[in-house]
C-alpha atoms as a PDB file:
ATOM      1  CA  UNK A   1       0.000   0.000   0.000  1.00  0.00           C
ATOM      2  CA  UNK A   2       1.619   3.420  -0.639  1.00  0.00           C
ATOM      3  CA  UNK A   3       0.258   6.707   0.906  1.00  0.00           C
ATOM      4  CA  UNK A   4       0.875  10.149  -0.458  1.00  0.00           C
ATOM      5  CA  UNK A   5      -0.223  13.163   1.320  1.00  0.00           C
ATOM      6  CA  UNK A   6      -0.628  16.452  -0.760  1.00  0.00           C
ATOM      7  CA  UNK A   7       1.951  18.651   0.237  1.00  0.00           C
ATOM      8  CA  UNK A   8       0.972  21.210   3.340  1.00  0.00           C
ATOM      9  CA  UNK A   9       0.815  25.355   2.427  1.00  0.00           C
ATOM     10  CA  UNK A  10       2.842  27.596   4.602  1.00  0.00           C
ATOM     11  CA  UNK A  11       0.780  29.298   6.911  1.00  0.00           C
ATOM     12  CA  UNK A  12       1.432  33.028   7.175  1.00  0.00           C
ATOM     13  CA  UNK A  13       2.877  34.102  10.621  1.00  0.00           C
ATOM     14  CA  UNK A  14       0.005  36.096  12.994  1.00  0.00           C
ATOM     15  CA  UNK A  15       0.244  39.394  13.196  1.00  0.00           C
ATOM     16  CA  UNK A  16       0.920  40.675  17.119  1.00  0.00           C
ATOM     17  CA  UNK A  17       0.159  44.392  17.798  1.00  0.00           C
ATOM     18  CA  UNK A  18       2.382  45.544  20.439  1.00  0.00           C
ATOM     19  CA  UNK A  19       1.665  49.080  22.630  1.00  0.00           C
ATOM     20  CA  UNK A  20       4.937  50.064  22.786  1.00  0.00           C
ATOM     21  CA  UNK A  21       4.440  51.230  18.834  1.00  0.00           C
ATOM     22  CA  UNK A  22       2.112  53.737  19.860  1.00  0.00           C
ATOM     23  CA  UNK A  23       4.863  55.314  22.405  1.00  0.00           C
ATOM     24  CA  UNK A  24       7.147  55.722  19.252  1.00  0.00           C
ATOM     25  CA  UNK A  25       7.695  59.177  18.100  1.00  0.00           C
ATOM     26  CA  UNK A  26       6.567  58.593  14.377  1.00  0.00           C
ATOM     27  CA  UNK A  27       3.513  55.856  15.116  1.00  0.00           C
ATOM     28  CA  UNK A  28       0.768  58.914  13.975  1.00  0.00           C
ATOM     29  CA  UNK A  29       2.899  59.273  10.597  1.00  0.00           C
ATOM     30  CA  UNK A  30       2.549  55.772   9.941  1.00  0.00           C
ATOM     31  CA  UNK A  31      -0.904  55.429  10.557  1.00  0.00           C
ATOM     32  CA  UNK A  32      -1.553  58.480   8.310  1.00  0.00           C
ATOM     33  CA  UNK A  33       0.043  56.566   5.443  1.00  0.00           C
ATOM     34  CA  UNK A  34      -2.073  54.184   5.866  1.00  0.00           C
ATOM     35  CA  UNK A  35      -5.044  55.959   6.147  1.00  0.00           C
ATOM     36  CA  UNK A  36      -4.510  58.618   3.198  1.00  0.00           C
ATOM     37  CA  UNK A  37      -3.384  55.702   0.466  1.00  0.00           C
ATOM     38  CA  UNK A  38      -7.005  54.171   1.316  1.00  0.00           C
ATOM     39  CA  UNK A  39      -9.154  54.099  -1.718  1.00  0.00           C
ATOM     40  CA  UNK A  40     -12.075  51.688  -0.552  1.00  0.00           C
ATOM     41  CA  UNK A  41     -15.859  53.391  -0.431  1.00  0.00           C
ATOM     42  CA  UNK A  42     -16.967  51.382   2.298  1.00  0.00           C
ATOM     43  CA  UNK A  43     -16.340  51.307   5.770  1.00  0.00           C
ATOM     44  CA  UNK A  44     -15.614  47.803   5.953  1.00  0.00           C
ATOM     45  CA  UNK A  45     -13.226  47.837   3.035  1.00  0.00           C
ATOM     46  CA  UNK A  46     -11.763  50.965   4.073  1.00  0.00           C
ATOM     47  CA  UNK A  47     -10.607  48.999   7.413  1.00  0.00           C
ATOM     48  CA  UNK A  48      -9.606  45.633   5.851  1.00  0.00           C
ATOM     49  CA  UNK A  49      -7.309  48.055   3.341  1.00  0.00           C
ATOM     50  CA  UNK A  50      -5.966  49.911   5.959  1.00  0.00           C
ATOM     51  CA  UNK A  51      -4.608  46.715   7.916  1.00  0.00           C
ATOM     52  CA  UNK A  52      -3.515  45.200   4.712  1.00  0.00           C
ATOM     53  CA  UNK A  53      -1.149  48.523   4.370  1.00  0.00           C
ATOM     54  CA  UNK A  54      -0.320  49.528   8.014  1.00  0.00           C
ATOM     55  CA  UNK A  55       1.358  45.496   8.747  1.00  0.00           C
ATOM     56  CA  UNK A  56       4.397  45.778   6.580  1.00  0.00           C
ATOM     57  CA  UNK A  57       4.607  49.074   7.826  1.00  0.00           C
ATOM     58  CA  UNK A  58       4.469  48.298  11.742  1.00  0.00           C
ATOM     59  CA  UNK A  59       6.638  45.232  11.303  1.00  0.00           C
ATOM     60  CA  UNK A  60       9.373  47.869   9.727  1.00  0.00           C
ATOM     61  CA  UNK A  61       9.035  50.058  12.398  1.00  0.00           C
ATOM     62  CA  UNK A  62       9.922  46.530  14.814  1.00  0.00           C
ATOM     63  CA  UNK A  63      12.301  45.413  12.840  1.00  0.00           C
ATOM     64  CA  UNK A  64      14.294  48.801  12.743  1.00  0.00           C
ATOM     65  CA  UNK A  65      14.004  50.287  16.254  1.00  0.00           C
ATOM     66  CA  UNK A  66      12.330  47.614  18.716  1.00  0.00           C
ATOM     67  CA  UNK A  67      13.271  43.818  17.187  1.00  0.00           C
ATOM     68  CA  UNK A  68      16.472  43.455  19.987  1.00  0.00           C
ATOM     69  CA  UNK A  69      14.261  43.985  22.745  1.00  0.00           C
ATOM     70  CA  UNK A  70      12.068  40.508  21.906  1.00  0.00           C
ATOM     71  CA  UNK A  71      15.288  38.850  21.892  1.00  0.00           C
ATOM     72  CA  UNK A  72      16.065  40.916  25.728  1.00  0.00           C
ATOM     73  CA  UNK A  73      12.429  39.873  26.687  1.00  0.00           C
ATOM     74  CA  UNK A  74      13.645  36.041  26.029  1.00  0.00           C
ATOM     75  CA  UNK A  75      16.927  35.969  27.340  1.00  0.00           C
ATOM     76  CA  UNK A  76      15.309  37.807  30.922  1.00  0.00           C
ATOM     77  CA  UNK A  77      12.804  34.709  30.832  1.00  0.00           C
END
């Protein structure tokens, strides 16, 4: 008997919103961005655009000024 299992899709990692952004000095700009490049009519697409364009931005901002202190957080644990 031979098995074969179809091949498993990548989930895409969860998306963690952390306070901290919201103390940064530039966290209003970036949320502007998002905002202003928003082209949907409705409310509901407005939103759903706006956190399609804000992630890559916030995870920037992490990865740029706040990604060493996850590692700190770990290594204190």
């Amino acid at each position: 008997m031979l098995l074969e299992f179809p091949k498993s899709f990548k989930l895409r990692a969860r998306f963690q919103f952390y306070e901290m952004w919201c103390k940064y000095k530039d966290s209003n700009q970036i949320v502007d961005l998002a905002l202003l490049s928003s082209k949907a009519v409705r409310p509901s697409l407005q939103l759903r655009d706006v956190l399609i364009k804000i992630r890559p931005l916030l995870s920037k901002l992490n990865k740029d000024n706040f990604a060493h202190l996850r590692t700190q957080q770990d290594k204190d644990r």
